[in-house]
C-alpha atoms as a PDB file:
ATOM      1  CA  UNK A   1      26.887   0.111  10.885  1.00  0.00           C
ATOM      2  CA  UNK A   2      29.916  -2.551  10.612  1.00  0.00           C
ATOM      3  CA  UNK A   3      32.814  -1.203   9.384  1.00  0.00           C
ATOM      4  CA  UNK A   4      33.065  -4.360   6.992  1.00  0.00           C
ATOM      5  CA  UNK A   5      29.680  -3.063   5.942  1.00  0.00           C
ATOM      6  CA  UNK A   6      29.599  -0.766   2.596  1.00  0.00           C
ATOM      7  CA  UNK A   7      26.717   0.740   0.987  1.00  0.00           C
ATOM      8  CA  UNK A   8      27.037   2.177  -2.538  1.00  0.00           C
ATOM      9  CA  UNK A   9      25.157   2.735  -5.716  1.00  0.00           C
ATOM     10  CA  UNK A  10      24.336  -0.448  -7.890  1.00  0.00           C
ATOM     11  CA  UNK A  11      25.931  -0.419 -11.641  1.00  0.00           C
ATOM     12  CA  UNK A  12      24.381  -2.928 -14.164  1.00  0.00           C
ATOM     13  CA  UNK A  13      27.258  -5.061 -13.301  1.00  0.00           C
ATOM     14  CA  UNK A  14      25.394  -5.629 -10.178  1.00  0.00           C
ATOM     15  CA  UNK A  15      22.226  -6.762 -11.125  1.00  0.00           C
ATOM     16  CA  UNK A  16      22.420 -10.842 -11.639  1.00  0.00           C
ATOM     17  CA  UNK A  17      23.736 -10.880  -8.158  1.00  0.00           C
ATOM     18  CA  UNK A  18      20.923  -8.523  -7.192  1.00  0.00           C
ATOM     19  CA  UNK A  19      18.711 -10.907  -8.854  1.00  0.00           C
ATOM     20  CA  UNK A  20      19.899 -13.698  -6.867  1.00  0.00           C
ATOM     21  CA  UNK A  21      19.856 -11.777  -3.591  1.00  0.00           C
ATOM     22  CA  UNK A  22      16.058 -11.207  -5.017  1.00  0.00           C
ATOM     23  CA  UNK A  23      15.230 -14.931  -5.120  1.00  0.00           C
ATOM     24  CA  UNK A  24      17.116 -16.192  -2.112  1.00  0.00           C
ATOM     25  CA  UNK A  25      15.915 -14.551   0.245  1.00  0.00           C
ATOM     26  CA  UNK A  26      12.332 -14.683  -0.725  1.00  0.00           C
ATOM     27  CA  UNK A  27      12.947 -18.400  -0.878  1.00  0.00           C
ATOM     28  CA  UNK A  28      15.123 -18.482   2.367  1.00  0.00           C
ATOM     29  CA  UNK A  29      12.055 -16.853   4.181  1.00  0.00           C
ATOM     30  CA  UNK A  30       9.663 -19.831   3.902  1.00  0.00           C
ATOM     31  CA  UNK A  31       5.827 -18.949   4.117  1.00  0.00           C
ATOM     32  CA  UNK A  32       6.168 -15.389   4.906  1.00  0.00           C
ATOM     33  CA  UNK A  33       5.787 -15.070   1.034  1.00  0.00           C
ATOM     34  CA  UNK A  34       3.315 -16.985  -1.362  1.00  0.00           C
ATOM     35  CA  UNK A  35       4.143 -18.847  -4.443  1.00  0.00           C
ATOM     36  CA  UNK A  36       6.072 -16.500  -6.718  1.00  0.00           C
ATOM     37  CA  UNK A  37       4.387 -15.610  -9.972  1.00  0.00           C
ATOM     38  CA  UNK A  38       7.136 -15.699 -11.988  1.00  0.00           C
ATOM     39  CA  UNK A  39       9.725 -18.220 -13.144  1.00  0.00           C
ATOM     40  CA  UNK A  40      13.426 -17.975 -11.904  1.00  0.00           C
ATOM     41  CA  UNK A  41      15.075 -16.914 -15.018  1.00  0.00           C
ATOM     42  CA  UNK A  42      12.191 -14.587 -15.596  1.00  0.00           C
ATOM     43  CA  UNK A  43      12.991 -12.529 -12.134  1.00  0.00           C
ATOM     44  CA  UNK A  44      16.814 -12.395 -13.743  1.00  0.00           C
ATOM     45  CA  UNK A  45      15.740 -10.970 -16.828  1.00  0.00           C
ATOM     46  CA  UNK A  46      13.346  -8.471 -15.223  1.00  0.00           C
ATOM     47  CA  UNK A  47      16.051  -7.636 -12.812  1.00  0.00           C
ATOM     48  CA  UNK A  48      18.476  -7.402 -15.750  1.00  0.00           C
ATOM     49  CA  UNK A  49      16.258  -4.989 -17.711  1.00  0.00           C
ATOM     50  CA  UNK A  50      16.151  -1.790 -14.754  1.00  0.00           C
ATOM     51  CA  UNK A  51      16.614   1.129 -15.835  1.00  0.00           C
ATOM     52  CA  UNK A  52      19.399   2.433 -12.827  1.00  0.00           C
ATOM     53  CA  UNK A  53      18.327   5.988 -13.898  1.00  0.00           C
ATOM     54  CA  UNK A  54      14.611   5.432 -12.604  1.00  0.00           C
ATOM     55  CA  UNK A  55      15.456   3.978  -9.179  1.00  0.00           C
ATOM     56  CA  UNK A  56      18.141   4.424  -6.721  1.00  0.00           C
ATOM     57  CA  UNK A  57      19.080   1.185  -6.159  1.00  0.00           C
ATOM     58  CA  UNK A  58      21.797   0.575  -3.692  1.00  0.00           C
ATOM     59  CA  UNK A  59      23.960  -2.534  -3.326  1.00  0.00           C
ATOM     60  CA  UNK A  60      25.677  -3.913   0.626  1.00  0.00           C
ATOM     61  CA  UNK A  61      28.876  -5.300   0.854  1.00  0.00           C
ATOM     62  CA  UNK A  62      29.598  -7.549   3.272  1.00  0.00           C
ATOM     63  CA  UNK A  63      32.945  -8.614   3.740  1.00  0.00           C
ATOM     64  CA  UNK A  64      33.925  -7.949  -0.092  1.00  0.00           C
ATOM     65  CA  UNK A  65      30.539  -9.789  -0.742  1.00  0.00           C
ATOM     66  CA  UNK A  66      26.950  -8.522  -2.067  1.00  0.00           C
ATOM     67  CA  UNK A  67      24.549  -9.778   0.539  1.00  0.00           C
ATOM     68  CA  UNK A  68      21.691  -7.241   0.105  1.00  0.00           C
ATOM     69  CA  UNK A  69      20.192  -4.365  -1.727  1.00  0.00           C
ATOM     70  CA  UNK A  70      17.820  -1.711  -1.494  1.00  0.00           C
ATOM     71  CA  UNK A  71      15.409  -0.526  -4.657  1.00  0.00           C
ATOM     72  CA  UNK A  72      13.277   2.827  -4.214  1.00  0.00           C
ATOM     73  CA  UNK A  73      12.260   6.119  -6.149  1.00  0.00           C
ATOM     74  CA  UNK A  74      11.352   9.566  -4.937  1.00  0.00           C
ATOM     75  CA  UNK A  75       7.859   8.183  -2.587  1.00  0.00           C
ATOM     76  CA  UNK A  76       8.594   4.414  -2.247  1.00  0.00           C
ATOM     77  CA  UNK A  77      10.674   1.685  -1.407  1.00  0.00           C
ATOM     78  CA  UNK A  78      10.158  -1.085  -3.899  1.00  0.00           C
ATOM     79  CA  UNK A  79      12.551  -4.419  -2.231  1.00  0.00           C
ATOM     80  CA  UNK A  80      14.855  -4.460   0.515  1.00  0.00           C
ATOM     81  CA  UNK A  81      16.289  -7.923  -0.031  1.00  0.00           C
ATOM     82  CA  UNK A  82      19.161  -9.302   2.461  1.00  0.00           C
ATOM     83  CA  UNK A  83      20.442 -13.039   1.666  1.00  0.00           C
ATOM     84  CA  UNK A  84      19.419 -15.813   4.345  1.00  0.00           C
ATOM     85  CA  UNK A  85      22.815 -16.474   5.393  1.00  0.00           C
ATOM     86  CA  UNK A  86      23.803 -12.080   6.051  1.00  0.00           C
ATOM     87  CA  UNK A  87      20.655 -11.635   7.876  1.00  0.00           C
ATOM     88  CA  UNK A  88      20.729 -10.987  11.288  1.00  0.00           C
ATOM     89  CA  UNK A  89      23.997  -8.444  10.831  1.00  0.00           C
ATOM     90  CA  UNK A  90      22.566  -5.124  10.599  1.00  0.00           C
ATOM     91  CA  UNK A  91      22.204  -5.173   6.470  1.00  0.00           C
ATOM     92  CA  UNK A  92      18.785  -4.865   6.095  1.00  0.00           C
ATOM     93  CA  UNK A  93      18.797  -1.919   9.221  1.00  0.00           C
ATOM     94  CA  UNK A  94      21.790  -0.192   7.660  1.00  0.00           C
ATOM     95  CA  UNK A  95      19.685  -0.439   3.804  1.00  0.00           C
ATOM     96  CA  UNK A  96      16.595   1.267   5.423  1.00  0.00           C
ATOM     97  CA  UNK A  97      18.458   3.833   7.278  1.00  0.00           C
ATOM     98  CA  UNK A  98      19.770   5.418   3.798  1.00  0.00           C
ATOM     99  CA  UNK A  99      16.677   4.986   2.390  1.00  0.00           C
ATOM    100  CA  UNK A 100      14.903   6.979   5.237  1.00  0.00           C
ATOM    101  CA  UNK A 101      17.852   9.491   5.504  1.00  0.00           C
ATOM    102  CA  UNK A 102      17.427   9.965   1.700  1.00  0.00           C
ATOM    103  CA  UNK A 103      13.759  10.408   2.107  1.00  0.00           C
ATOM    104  CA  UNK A 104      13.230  12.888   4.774  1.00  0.00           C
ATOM    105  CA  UNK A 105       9.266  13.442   3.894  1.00  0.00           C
ATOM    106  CA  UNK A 106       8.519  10.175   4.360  1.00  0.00           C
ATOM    107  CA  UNK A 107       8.140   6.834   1.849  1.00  0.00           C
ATOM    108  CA  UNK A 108       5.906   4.139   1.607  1.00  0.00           C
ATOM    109  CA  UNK A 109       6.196   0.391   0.619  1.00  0.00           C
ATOM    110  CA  UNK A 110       4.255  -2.878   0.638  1.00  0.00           C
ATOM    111  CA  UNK A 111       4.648  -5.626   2.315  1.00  0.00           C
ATOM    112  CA  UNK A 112       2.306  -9.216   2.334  1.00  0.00           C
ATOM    113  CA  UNK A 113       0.285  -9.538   5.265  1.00  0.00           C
ATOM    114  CA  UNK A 114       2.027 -13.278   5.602  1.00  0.00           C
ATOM    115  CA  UNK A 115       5.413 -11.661   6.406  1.00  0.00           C
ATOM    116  CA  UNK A 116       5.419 -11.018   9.939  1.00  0.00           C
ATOM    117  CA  UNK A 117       8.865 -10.604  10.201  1.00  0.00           C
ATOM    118  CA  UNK A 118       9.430  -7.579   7.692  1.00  0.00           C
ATOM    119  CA  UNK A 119       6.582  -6.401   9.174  1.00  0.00           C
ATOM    120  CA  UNK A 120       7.684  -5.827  12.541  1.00  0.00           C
ATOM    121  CA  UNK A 121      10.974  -4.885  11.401  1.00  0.00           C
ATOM    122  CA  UNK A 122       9.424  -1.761   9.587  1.00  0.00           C
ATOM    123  CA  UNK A 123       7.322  -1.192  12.427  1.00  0.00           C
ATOM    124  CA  UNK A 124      10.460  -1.077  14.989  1.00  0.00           C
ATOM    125  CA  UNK A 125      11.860   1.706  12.357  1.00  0.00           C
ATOM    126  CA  UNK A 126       8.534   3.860  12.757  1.00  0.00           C
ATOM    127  CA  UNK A 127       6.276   2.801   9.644  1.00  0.00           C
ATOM    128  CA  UNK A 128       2.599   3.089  10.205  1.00  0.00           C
ATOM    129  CA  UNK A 129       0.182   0.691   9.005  1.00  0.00           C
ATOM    130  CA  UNK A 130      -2.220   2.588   6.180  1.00  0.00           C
ATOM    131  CA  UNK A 131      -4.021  -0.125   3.950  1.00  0.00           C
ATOM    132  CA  UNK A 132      -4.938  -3.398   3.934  1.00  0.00           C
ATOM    133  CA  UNK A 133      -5.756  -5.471   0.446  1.00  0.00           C
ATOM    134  CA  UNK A 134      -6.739  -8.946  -0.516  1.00  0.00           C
ATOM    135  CA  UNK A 135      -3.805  -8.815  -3.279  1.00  0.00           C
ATOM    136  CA  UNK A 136      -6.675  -7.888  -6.097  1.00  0.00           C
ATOM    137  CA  UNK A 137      -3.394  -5.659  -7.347  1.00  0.00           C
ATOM    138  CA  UNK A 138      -0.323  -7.765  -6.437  1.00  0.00           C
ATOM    139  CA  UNK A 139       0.637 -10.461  -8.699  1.00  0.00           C
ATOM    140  CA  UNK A 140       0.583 -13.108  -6.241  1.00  0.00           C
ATOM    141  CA  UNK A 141      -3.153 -12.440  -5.194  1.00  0.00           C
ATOM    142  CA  UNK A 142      -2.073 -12.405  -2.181  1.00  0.00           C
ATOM    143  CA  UNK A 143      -3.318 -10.179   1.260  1.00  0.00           C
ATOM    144  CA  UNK A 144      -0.812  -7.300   1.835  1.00  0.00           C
ATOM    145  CA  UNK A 145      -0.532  -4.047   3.901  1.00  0.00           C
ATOM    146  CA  UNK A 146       0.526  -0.708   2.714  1.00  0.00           C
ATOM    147  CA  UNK A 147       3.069   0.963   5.193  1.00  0.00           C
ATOM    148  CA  UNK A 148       4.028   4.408   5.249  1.00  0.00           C
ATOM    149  CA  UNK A 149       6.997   6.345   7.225  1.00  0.00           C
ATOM    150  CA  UNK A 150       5.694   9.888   7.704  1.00  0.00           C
ATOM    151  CA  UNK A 151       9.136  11.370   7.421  1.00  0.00           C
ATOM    152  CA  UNK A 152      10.123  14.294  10.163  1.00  0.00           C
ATOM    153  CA  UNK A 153       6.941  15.730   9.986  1.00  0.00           C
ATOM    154  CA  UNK A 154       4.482  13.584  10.563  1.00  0.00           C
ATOM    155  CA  UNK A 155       1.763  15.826  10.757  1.00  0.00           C
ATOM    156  CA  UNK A 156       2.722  17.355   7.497  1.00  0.00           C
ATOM    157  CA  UNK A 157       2.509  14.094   5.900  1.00  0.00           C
ATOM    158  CA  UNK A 158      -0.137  12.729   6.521  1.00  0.00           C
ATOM    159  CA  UNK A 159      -2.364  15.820   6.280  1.00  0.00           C
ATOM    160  CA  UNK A 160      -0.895  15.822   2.515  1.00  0.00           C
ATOM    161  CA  UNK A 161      -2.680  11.945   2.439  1.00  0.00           C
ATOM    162  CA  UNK A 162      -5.691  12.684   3.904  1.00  0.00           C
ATOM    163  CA  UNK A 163      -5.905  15.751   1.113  1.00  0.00           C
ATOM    164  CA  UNK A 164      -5.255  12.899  -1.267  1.00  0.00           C
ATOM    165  CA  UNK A 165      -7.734  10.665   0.035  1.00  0.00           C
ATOM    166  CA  UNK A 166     -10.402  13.286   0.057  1.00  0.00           C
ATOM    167  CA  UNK A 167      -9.743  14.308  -3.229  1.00  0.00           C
ATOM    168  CA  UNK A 168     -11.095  10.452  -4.274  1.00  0.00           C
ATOM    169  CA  UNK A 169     -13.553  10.669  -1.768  1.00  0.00           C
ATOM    170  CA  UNK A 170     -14.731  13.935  -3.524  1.00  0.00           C
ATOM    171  CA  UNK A 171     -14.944  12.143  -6.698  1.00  0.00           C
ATOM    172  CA  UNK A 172     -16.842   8.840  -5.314  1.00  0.00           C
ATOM    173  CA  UNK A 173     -19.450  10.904  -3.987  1.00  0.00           C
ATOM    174  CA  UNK A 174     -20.328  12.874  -6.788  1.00  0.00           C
ATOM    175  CA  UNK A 175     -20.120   8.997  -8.591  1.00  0.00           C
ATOM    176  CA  UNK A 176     -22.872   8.334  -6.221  1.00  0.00           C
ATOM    177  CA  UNK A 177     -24.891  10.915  -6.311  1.00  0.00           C
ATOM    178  CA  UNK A 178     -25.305  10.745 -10.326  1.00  0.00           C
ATOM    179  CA  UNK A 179     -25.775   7.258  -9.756  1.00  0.00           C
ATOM    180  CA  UNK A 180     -28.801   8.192  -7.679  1.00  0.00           C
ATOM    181  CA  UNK A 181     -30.535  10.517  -9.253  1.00  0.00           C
ATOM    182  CA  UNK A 182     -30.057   8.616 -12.650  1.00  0.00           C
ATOM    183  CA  UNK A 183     -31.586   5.310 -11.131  1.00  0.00           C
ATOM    184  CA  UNK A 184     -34.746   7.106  -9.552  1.00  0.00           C
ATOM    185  CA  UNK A 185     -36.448   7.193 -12.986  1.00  0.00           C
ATOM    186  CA  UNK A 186     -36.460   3.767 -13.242  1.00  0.00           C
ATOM    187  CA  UNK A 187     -36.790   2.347 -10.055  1.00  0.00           C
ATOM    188  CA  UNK A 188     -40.242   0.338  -9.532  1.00  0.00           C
ATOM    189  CA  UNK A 189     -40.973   2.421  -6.239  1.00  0.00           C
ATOM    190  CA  UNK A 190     -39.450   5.880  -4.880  1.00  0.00           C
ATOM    191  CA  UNK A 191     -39.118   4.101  -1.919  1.00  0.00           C
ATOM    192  CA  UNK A 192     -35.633   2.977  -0.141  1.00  0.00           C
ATOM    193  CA  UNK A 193     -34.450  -0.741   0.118  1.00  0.00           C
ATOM    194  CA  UNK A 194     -33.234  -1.253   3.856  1.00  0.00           C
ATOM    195  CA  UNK A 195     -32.352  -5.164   2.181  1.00  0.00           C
ATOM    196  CA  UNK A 196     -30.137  -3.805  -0.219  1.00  0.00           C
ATOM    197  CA  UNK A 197     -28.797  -0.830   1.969  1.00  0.00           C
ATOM    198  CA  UNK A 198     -27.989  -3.770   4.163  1.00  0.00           C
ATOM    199  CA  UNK A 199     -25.979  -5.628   1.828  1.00  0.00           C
ATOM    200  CA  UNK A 200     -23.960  -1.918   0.708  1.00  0.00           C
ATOM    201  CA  UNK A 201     -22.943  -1.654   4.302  1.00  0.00           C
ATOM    202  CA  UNK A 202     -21.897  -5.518   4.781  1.00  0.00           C
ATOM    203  CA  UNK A 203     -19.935  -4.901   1.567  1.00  0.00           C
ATOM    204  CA  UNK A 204     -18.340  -2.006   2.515  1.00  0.00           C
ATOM    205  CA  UNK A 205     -17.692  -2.956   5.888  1.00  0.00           C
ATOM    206  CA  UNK A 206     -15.877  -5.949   4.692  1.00  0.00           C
ATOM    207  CA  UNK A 207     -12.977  -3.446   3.003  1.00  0.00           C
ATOM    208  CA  UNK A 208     -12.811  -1.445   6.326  1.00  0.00           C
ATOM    209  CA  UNK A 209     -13.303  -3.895   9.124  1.00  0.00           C
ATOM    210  CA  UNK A 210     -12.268  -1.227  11.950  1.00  0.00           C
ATOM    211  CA  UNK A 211     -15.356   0.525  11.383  1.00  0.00           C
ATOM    212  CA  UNK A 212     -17.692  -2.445  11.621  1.00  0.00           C
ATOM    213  CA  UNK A 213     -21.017  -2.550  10.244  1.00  0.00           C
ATOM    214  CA  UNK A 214     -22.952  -0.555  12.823  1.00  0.00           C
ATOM    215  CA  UNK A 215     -20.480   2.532  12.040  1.00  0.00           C
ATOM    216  CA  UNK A 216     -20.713   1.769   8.150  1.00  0.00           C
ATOM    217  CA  UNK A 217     -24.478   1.340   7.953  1.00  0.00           C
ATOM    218  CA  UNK A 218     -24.659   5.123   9.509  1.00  0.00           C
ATOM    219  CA  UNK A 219     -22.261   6.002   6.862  1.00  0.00           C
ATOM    220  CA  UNK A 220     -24.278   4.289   4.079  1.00  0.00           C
ATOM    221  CA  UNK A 221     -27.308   5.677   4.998  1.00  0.00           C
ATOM    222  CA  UNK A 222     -26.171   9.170   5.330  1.00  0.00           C
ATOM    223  CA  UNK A 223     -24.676   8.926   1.880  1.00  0.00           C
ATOM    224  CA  UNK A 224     -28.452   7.788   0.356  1.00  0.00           C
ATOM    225  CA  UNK A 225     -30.465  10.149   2.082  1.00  0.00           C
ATOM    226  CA  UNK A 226     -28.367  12.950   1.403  1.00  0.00           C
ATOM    227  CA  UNK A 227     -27.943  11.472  -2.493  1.00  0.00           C
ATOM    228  CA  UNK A 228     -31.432  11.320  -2.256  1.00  0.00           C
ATOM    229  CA  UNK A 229     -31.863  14.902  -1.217  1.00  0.00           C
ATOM    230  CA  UNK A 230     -29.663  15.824  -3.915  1.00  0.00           C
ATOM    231  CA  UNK A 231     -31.424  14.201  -6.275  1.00  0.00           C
ATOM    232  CA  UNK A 232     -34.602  15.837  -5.675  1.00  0.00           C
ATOM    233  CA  UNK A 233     -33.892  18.926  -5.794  1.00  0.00           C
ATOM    234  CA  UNK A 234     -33.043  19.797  -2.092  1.00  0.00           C
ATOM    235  CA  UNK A 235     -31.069  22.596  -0.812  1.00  0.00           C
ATOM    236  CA  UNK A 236     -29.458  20.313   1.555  1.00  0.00           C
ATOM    237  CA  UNK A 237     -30.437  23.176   4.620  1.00  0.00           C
ATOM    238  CA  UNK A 238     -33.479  21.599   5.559  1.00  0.00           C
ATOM    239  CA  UNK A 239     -35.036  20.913   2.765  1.00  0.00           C
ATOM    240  CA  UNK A 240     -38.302  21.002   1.003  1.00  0.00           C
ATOM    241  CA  UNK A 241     -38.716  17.569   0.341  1.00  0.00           C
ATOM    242  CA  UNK A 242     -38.934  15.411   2.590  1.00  0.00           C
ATOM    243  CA  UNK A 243     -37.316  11.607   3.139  1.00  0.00           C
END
């Protein structure tokens, strides 16, 4: 790091420059972000209305000038924002360096899909790829990417998400299965739909595209005979009923 280069903690004095650094850059960096959905002066007065004591938010001096800051909690990095004109210096490297050192079990952020420039920066600085969205959740509606640093255990971390994820998984399936057994009663004919069983796996295979369809229609159709199973009593080790 430059020794004209300070990082320290962010006061409320900070924040309209902060809020400035916040729209400059994301206007400095062209189509790598979509249309904001907010007004200017409504980014101020959200910026103006943190609450320091939620976030560690962390300001870089430049020079004797604010160029950039960092915003994250406990599990994830919420902006890293370096003006146009400081980029290219080391701010935005030295920002993400506290924020990893200060997060040694790893953090995640997101970042749009469009912005292929903060996304290979965070890849050069280890972050992994985890998710992938159309923006359903974002604001701007637009496509972005969940990244994740897995902190200085990698394995450790990411065996904590994959408990996470099967935790949900846990609780879709047991979704499905009631789902099944309550729809047999009034289903026309006992008898599977390979037309709509189809359309499941297109549907499904359009949210994780590195499976494909092949892999998901395997998926799909375990899921419905074993639902199926389920639903009719089976012991699920061989059963007496059969498909």
């Amino acid at each position: 790091m430059s020794a004209d280069l300070v990082l320290r903690t962010a006061t409320d004095d900070d924040l309209p420059v902060l809020a400035e650094i916040h729209l400059a850059s994301r206007a400095g960096a062209g189509d790598a972000f979509p249309p904001g959905a907010h007004a200017d002066d409504e980014v101020r007065a959200w910026v103006a209305g943190w609450d320091l004591s939620a976030y560690d938010v962390r300001a870089a001096v430049l020079h004797g000038r604010t160029v950039g800051y960092s915003r994250s909690t406990p599990t994830w990095l919420d902006d890293l924002y370096v003006l146009p004109d400081a980029q290219g210096h080391g701010v935005g490297t030295a920002l993400l360096r506290q924020v990893l050192d200060e997060h040694p079990d790893g953090v995640g952020l997101w970042v749009f899909e469009s912005n292929r420039t903060a996304r290979d920066f965070y890849a050069r600085h280890g972050f992994v790829a985890l998710e992938r969205t159309d923006g359903w959740a974002n604001e701007e509606r637009a496509p972005d990417i969940k990244l994740v640093w897995p902190g200085h255990d990698p394995l450790a971390c990411f065996r904590t998400m994959i408990d996470e994820v099967d935790l949900v998984l846990g609780d879709v399936l047991a979704r499905r299965t009631a789902l099944t057994r309550a729809v047999q009663g009034i289903k026309p004919t006992s008898e599977r739909d390979p037309r709509r069983e189809v359309e499941i796996a297109q549907r499904i295979a359009a949210i994780v595209p590195e499976l494909g369809e092949e892999r998901v229609a395997r998926i799909v159709d375990v899921i419905i005979a074993e639902s199926l199973d389920a639903a009719r009593g089976s012991t699920g080790d061989g059963g007496a009923e059969g498909r």
